[in-house]
PDB file of N, CA and C in Angstrom:
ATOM      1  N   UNK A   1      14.846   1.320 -19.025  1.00  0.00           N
ATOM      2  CA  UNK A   1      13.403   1.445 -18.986  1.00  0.00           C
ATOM      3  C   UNK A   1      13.034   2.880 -19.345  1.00  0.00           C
ATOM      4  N   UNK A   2      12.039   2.707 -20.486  1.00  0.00           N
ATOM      5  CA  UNK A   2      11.563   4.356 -20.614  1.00  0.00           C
ATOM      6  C   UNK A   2      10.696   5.294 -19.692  1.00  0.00           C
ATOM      7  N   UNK A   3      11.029   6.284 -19.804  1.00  0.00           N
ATOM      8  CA  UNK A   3      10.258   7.140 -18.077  1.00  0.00           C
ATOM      9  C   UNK A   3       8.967   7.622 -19.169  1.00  0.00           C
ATOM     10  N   UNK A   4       7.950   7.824 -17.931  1.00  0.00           N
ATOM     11  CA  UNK A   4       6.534   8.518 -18.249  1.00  0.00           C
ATOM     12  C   UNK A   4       6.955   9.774 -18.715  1.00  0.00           C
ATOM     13  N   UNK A   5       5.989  10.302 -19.983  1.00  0.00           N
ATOM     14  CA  UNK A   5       6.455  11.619 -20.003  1.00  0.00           C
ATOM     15  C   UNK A   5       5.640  12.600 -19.476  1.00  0.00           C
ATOM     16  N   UNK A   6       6.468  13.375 -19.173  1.00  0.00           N
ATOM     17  CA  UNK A   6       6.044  14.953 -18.070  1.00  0.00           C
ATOM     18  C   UNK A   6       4.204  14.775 -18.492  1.00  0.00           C
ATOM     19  N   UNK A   7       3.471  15.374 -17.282  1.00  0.00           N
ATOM     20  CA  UNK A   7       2.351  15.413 -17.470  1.00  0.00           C
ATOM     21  C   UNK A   7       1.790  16.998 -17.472  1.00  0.00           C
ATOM     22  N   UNK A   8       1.656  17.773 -18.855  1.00  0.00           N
ATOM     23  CA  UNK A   8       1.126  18.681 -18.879  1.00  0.00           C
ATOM     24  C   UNK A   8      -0.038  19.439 -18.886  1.00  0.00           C
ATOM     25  N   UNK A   9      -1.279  18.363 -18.659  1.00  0.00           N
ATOM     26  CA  UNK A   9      -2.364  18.919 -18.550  1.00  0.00           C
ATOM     27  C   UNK A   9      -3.086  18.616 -20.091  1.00  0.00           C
ATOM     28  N   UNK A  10      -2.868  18.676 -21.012  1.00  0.00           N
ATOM     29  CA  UNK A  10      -2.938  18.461 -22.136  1.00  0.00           C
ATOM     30  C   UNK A  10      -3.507  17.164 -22.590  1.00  0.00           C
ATOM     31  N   UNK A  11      -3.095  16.215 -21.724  1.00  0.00           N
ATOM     32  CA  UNK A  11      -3.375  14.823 -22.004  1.00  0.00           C
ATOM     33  C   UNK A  11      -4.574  14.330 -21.059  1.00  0.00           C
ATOM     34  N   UNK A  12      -5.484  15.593 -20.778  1.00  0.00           N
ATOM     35  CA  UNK A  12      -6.693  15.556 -20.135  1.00  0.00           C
ATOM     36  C   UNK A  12      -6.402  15.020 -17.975  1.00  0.00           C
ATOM     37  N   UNK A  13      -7.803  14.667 -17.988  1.00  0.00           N
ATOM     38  CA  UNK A  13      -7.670  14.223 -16.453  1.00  0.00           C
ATOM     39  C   UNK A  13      -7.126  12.776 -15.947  1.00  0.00           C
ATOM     40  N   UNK A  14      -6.251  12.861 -15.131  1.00  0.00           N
ATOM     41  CA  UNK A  14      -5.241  11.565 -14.678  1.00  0.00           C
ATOM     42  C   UNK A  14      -6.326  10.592 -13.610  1.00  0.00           C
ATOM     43  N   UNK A  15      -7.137  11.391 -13.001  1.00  0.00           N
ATOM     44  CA  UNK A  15      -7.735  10.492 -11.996  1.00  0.00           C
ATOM     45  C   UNK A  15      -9.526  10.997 -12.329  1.00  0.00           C
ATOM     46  N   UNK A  16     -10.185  10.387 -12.320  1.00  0.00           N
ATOM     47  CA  UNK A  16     -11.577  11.106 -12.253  1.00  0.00           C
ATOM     48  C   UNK A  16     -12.354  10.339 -11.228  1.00  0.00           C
ATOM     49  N   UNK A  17     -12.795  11.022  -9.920  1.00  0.00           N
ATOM     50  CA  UNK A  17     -13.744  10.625  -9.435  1.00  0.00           C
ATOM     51  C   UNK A  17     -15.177  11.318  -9.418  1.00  0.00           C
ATOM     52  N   UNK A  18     -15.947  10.648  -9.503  1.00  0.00           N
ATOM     53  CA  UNK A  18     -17.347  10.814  -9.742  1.00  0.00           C
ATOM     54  C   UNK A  18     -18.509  10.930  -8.224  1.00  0.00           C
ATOM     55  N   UNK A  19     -17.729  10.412  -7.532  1.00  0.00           N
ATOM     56  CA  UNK A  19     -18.399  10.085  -6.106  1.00  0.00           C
ATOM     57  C   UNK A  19     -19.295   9.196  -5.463  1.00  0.00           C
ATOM     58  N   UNK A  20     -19.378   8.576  -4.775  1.00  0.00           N
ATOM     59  CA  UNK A  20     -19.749   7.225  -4.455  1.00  0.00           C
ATOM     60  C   UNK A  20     -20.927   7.486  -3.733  1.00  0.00           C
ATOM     61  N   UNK A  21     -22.265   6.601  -3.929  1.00  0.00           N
ATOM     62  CA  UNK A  21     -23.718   6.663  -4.121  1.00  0.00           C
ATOM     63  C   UNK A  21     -23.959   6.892  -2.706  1.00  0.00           C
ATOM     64  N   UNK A  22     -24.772   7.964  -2.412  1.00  0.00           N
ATOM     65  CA  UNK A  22     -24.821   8.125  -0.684  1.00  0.00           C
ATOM     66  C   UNK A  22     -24.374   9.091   0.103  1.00  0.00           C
ATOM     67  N   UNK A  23     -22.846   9.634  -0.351  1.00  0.00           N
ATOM     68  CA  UNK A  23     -21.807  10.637  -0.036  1.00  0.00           C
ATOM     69  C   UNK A  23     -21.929  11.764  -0.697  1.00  0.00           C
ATOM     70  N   UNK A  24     -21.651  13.264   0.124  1.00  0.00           N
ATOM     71  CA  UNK A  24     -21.487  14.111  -0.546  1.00  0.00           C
ATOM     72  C   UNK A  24     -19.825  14.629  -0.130  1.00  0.00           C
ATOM     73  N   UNK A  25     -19.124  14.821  -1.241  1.00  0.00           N
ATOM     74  CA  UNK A  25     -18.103  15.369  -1.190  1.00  0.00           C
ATOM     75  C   UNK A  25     -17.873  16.828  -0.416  1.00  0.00           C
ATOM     76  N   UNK A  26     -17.127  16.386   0.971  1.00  0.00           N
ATOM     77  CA  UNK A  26     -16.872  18.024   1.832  1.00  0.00           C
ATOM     78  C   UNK A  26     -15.553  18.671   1.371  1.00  0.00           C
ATOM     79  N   UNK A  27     -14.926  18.218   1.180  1.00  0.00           N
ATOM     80  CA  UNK A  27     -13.924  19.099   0.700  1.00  0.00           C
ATOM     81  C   UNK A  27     -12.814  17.965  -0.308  1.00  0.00           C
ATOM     82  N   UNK A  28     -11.868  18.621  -0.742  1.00  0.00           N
ATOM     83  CA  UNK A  28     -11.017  17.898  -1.940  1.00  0.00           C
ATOM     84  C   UNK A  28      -9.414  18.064  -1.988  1.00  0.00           C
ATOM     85  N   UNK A  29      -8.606  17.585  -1.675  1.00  0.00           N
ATOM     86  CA  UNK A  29      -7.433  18.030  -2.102  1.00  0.00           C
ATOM     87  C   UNK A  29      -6.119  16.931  -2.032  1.00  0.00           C
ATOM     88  N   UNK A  30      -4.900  17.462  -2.645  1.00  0.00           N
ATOM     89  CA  UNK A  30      -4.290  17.184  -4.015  1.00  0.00           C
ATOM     90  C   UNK A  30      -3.162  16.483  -2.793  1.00  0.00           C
ATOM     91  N   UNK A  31      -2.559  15.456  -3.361  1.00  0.00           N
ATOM     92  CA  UNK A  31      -1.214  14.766  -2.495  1.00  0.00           C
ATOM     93  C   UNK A  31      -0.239  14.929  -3.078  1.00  0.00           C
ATOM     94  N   UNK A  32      -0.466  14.378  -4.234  1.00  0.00           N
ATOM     95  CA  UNK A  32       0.743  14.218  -5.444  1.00  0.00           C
ATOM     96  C   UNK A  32       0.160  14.829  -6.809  1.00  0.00           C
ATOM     97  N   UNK A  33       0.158  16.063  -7.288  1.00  0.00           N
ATOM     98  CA  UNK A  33      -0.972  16.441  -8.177  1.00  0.00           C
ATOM     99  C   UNK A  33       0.111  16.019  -9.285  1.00  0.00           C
ATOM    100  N   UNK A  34      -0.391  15.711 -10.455  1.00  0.00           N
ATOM    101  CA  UNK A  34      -2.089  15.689 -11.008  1.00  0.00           C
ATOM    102  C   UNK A  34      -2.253  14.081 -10.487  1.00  0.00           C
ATOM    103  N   UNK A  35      -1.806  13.361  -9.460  1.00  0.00           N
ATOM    104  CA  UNK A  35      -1.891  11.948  -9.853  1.00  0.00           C
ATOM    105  C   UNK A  35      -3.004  11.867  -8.836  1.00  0.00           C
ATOM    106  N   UNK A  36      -3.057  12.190  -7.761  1.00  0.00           N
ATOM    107  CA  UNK A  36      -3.605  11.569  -6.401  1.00  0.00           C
ATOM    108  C   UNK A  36      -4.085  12.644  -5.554  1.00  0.00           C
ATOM    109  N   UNK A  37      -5.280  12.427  -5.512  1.00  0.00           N
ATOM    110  CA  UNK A  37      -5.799  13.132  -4.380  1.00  0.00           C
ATOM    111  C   UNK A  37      -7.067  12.339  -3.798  1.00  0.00           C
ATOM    112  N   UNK A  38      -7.154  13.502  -2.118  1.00  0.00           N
ATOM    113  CA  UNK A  38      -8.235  12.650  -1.163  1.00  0.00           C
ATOM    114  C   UNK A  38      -9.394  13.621  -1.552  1.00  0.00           C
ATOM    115  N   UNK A  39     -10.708  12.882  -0.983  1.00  0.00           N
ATOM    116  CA  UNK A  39     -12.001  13.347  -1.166  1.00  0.00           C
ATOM    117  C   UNK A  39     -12.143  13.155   0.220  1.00  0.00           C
ATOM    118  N   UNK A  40     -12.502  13.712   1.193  1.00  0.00           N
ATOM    119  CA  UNK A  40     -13.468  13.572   2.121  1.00  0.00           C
ATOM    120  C   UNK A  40     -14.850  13.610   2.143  1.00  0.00           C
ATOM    121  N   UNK A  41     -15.437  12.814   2.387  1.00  0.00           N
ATOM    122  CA  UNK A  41     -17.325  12.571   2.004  1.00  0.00           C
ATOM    123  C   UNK A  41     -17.903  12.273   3.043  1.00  0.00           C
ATOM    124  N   UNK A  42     -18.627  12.585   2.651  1.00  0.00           N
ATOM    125  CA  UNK A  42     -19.684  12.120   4.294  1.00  0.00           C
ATOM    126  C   UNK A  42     -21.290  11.668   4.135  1.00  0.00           C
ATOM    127  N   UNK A  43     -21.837  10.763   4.523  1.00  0.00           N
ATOM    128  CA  UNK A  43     -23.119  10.070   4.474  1.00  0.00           C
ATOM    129  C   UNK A  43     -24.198  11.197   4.893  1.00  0.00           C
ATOM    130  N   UNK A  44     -25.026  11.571   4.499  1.00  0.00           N
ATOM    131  CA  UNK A  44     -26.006  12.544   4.988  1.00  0.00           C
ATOM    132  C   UNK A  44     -26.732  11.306   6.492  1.00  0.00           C
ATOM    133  N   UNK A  45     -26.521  10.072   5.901  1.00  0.00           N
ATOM    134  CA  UNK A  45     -27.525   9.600   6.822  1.00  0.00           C
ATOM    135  C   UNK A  45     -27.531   8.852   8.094  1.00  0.00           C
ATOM    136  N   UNK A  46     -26.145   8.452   8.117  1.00  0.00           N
ATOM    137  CA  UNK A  46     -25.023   7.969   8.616  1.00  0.00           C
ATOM    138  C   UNK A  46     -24.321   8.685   9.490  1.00  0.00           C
ATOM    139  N   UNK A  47     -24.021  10.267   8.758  1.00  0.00           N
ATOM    140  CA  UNK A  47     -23.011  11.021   9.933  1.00  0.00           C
ATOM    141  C   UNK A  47     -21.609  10.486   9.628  1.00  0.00           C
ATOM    142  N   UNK A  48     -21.772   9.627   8.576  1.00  0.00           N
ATOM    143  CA  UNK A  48     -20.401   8.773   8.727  1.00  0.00           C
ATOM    144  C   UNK A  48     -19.120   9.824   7.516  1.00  0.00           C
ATOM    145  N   UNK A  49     -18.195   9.827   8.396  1.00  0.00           N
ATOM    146  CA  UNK A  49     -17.458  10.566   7.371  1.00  0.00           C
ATOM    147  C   UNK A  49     -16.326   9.519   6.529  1.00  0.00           C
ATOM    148  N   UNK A  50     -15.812   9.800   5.213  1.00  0.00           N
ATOM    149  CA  UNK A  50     -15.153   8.565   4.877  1.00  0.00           C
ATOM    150  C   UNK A  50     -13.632   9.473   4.028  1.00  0.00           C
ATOM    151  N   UNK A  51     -12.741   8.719   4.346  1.00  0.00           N
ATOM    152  CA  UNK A  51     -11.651   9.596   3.469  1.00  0.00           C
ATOM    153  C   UNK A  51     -10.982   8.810   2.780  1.00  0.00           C
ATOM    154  N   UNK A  52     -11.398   9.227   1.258  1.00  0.00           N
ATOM    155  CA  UNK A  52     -11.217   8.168   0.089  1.00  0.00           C
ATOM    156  C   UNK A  52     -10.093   8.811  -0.894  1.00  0.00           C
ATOM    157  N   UNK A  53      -9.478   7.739  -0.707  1.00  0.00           N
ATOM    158  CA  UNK A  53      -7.920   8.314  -1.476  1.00  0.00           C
ATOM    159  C   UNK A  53      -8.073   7.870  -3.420  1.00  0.00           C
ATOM    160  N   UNK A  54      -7.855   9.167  -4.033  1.00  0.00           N
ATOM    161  CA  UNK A  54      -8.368   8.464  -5.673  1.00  0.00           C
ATOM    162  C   UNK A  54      -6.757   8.601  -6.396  1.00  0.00           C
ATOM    163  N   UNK A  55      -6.243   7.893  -6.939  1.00  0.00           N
ATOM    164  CA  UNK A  55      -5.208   7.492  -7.427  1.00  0.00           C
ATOM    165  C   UNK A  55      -5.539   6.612  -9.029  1.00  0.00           C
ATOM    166  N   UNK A  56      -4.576   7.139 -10.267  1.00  0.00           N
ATOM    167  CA  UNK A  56      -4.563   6.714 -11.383  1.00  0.00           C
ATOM    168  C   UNK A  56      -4.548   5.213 -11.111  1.00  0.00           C
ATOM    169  N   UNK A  57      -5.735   4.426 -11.934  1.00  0.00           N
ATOM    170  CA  UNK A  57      -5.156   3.059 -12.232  1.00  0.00           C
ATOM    171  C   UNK A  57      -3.449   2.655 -12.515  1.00  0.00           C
ATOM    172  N   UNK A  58      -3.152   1.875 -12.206  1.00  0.00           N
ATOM    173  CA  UNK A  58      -1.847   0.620 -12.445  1.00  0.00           C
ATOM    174  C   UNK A  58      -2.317   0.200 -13.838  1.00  0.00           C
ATOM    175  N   UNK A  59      -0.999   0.489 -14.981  1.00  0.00           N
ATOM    176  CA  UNK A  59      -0.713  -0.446 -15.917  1.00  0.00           C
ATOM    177  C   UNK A  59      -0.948  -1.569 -15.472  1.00  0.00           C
ATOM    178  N   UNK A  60      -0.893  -2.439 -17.048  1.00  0.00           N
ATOM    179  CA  UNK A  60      -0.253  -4.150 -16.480  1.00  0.00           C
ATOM    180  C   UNK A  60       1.247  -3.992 -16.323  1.00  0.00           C
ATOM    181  N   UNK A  61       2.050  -3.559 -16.837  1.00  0.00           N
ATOM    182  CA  UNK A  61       3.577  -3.772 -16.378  1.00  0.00           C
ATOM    183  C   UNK A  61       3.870  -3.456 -15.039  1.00  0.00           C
ATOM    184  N   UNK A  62       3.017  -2.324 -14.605  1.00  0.00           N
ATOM    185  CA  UNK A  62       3.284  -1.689 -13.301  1.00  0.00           C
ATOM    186  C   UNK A  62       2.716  -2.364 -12.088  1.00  0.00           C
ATOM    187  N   UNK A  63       1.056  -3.079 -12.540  1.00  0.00           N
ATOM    188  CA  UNK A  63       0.869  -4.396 -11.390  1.00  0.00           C
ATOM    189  C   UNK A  63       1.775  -5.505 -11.405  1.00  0.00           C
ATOM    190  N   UNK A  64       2.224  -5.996 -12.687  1.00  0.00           N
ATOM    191  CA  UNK A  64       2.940  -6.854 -12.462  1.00  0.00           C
ATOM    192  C   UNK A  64       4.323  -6.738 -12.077  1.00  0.00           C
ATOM    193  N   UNK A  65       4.470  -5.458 -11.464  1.00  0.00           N
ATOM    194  CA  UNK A  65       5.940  -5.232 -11.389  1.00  0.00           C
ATOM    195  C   UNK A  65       6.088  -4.966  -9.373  1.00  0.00           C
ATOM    196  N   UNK A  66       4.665  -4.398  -9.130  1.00  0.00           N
ATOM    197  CA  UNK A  66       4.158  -4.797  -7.822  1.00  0.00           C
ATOM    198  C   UNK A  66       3.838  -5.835  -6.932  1.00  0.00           C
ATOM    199  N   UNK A  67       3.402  -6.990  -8.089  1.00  0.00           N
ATOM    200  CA  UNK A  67       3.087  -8.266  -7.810  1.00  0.00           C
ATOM    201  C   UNK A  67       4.351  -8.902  -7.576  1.00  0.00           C
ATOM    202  N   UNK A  68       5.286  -9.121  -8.234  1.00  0.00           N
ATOM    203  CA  UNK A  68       6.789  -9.541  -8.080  1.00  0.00           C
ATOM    204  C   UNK A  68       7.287  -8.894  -6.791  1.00  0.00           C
ATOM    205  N   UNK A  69       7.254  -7.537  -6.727  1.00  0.00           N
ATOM    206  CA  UNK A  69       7.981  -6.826  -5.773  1.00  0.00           C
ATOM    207  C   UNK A  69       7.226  -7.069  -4.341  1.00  0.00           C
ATOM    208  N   UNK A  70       5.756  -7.536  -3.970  1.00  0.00           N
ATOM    209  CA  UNK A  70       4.884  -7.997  -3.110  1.00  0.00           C
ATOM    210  C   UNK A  70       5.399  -9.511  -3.060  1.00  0.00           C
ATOM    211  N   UNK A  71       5.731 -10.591  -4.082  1.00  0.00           N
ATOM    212  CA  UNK A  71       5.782 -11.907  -3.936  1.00  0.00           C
ATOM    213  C   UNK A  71       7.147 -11.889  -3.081  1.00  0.00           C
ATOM    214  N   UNK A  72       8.513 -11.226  -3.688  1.00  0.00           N
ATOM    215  CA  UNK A  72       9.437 -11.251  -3.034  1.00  0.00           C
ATOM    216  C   UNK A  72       9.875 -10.818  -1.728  1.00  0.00           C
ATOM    217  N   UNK A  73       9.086  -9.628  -1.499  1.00  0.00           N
ATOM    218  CA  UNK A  73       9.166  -9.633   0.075  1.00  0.00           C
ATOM    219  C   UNK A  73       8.675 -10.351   1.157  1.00  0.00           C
ATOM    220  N   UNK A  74       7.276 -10.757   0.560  1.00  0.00           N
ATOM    221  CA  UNK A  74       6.826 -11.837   1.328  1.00  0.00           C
ATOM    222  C   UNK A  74       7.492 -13.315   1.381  1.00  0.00           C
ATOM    223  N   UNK A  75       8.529 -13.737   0.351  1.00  0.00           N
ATOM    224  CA  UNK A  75       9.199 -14.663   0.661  1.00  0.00           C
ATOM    225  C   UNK A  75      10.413 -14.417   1.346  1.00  0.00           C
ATOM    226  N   UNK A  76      10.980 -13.575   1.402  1.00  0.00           N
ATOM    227  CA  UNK A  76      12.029 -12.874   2.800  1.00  0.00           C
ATOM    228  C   UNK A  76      11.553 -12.836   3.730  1.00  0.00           C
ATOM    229  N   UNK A  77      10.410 -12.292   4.128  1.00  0.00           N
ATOM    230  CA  UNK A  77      10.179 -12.360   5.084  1.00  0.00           C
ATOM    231  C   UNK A  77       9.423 -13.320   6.030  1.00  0.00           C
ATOM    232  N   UNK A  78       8.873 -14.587   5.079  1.00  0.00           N
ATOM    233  CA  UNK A  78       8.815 -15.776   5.640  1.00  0.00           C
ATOM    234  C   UNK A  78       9.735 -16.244   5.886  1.00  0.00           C
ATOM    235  N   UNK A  79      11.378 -16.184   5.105  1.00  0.00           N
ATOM    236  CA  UNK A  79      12.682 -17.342   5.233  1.00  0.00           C
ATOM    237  C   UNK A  79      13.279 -16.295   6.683  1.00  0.00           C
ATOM    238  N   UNK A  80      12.771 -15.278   7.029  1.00  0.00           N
ATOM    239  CA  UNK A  80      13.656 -14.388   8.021  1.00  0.00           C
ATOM    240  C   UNK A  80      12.579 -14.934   9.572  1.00  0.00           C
ATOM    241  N   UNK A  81      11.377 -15.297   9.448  1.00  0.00           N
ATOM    242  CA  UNK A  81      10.687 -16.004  10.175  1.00  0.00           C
ATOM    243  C   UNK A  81      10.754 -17.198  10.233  1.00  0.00           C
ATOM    244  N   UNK A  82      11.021 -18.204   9.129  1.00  0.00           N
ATOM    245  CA  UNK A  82      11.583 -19.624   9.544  1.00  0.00           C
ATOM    246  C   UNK A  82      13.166 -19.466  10.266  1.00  0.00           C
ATOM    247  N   UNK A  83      14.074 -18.909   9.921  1.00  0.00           N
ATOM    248  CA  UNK A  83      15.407 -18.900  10.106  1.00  0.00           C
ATOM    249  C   UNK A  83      15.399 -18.783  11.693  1.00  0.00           C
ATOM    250  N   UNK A  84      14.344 -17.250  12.236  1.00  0.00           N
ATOM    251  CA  UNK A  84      14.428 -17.077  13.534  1.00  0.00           C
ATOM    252  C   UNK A  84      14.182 -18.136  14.334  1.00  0.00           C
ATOM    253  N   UNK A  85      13.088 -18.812  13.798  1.00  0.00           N
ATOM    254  CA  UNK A  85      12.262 -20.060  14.787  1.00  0.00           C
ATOM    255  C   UNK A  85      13.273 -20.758  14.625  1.00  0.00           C
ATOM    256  N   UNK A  86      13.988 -21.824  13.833  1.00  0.00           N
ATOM    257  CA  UNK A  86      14.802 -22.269  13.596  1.00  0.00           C
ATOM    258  C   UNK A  86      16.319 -22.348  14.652  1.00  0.00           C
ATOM    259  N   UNK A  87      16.175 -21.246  14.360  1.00  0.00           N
ATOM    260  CA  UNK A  87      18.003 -20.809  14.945  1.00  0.00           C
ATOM    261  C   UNK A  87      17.124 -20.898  16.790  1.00  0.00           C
ATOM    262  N   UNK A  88      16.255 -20.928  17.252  1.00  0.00           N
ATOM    263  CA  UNK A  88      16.145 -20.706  18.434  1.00  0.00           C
ATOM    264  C   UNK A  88      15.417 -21.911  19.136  1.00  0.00           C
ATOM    265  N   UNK A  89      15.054 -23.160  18.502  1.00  0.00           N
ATOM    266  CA  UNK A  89      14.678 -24.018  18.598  1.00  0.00           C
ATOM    267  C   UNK A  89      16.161 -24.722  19.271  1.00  0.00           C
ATOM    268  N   UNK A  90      15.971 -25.416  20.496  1.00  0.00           N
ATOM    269  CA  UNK A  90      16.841 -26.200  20.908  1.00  0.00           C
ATOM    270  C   UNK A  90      18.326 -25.484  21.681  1.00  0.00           C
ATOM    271  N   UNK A  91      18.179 -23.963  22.175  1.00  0.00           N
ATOM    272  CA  UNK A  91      19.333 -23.394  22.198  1.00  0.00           C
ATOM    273  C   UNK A  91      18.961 -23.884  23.461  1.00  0.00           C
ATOM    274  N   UNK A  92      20.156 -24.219  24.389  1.00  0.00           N
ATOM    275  CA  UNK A  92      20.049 -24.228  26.039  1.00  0.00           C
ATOM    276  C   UNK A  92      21.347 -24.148  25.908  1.00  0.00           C
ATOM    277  N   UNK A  93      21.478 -23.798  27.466  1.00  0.00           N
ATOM    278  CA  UNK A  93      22.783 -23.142  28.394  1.00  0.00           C
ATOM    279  C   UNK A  93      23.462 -24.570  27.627  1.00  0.00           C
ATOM    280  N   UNK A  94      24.967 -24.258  27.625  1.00  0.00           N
ATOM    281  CA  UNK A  94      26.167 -24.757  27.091  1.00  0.00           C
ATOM    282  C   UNK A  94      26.626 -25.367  28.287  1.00  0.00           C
ATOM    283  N   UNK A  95      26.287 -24.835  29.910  1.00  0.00           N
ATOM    284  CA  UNK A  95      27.032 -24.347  30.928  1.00  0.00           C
ATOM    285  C   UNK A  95      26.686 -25.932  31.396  1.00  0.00           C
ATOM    286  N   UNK A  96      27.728 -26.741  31.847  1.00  0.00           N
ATOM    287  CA  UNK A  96      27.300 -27.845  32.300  1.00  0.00           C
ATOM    288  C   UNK A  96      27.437 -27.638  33.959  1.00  0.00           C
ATOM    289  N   UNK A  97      26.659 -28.357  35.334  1.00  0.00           N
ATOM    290  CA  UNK A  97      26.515 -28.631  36.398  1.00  0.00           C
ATOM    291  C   UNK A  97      27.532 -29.925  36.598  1.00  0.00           C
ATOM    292  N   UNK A  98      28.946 -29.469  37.779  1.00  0.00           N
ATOM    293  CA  UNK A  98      29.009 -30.930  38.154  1.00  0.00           C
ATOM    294  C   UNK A  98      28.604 -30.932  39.556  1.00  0.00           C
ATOM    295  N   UNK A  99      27.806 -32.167  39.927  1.00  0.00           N
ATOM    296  CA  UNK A  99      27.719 -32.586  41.144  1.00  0.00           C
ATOM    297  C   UNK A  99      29.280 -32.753  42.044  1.00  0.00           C
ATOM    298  N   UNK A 100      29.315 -32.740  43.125  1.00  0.00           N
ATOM    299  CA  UNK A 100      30.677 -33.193  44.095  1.00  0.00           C
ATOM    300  C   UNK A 100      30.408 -33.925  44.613  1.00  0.00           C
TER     301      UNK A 100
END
Protein backbone atom coordinates (compact mmCIF):
# COMPACT_ATOMS: atom_id res chain seq x y z
CA UNK A 1 0.00 0.00 0.00
CA UNK A 2 1.31 3.46 -0.92
CA UNK A 3 1.93 5.89 2.17
CA UNK A 4 0.58 9.63 2.18
CA UNK A 5 3.19 11.88 1.27
CA UNK A 6 4.93 14.05 3.96
CA UNK A 7 2.75 17.09 4.48
CA UNK A 8 4.66 20.27 3.89
CA UNK A 9 2.51 23.04 4.10
CA UNK A 10 2.61 23.65 0.49
CA UNK A 11 -0.36 21.66 -0.32
CA UNK A 12 -2.38 24.42 1.51
CA UNK A 13 -4.81 23.85 4.68
CA UNK A 14 -5.59 20.08 5.84
CA UNK A 15 -8.58 20.96 8.04
CA UNK A 16 -10.55 24.31 7.76
CA UNK A 17 -12.93 25.30 10.26
CA UNK A 18 -15.04 28.21 9.84
CA UNK A 19 -17.07 28.08 13.12
CA UNK A 20 -20.40 27.09 13.92
CA UNK A 21 -23.44 29.72 13.91
CA UNK A 22 -23.86 31.04 17.55
CA UNK A 23 -20.22 30.25 18.96
CA UNK A 24 -17.36 32.27 19.36
CA UNK A 25 -14.12 30.57 19.22
CA UNK A 26 -12.06 30.92 22.87
CA UNK A 27 -9.12 29.50 22.19
CA UNK A 28 -7.53 26.86 19.48
CA UNK A 29 -5.09 24.23 19.52
CA UNK A 30 -3.25 21.54 17.61
CA UNK A 31 -3.38 17.47 18.61
CA UNK A 32 -1.86 16.01 15.72
CA UNK A 33 -0.73 19.08 13.56
CA UNK A 34 -1.36 19.82 10.58
CA UNK A 35 -4.23 17.15 10.76
CA UNK A 36 -6.38 17.77 13.91
CA UNK A 37 -7.11 20.18 16.16
CA UNK A 38 -9.75 21.31 19.03
CA UNK A 39 -11.67 24.63 19.02
CA UNK A 40 -13.18 25.47 22.18
CA UNK A 41 -16.37 27.79 21.63
CA UNK A 42 -18.74 29.01 23.62
CA UNK A 43 -22.49 30.31 23.11
CA UNK A 44 -22.66 34.02 24.09
CA UNK A 45 -26.20 33.07 25.05
CA UNK A 46 -26.18 29.90 26.49
CA UNK A 47 -22.95 30.13 28.63
CA UNK A 48 -22.64 26.87 27.02
CA UNK A 49 -19.13 25.93 26.30
CA UNK A 50 -18.55 23.23 23.50
CA UNK A 51 -15.22 21.39 22.57
CA UNK A 52 -15.23 20.59 18.96
CA UNK A 53 -12.65 18.37 17.64
CA UNK A 54 -11.88 19.34 13.60
CA UNK A 55 -10.17 16.54 11.81
CA UNK A 56 -9.43 16.07 7.82
CA UNK A 57 -12.30 14.31 6.05
CA UNK A 58 -11.90 10.27 5.38
CA UNK A 59 -11.17 9.18 1.81
CA UNK A 60 -13.45 6.55 0.35
CA UNK A 61 -10.73 3.86 0.73
CA UNK A 62 -10.09 5.00 4.21
CA UNK A 63 -14.05 4.88 5.26
CA UNK A 64 -14.27 1.89 3.70
CA UNK A 65 -11.39 0.49 5.29
CA UNK A 66 -13.02 1.66 8.76
CA UNK A 67 -16.25 0.28 7.84
CA UNK A 68 -14.74 -3.32 7.43
CA UNK A 69 -12.50 -2.80 10.41
CA UNK A 70 -15.95 -1.52 12.54
CA UNK A 71 -18.04 -4.58 10.79
CA UNK A 72 -15.41 -7.07 12.00
CA UNK A 73 -15.10 -6.24 15.40
CA UNK A 74 -18.50 -6.01 15.94
CA UNK A 75 -18.88 -9.52 14.69
CA UNK A 76 -16.23 -10.83 17.35
CA UNK A 77 -17.56 -9.38 19.60
CA UNK A 78 -21.06 -10.58 19.20
CA UNK A 79 -19.62 -14.47 18.60
CA UNK A 80 -17.46 -13.70 22.09
CA UNK A 81 -21.03 -12.73 23.62
CA UNK A 82 -22.96 -15.63 22.13
CA UNK A 83 -20.09 -18.16 23.04
CA UNK A 84 -20.16 -16.70 26.77
CA UNK A 85 -24.01 -17.10 27.12
CA UNK A 86 -23.73 -20.28 25.53
CA UNK A 87 -20.90 -21.97 27.36
CA UNK A 88 -22.80 -20.94 30.66
CA UNK A 89 -26.20 -21.94 29.91
CA UNK A 90 -26.92 -25.27 31.69
CA UNK A 91 -23.55 -25.56 33.77
CA UNK A 92 -24.56 -27.13 37.30
CA UNK A 93 -22.53 -28.83 39.98
CA UNK A 94 -21.24 -32.26 38.48
CA UNK A 95 -21.24 -33.16 42.33
CA UNK A 96 -23.93 -35.75 42.78
CA UNK A 97 -25.93 -36.18 46.50
CA UNK A 98 -26.40 -39.77 47.74
CA UNK A 99 -29.11 -40.22 50.14
CA UNK A 100 -28.30 -43.24 52.98
Amino acid sequence: MDEAPEYDGSQGEITVFAGLTGYEEVERYQIDPPYTFVSILNNEFTREYLYYINEPPLTTFERKVLEMVFKSLQEVILSLMWMRRTSTKGQYSTRTSRCS
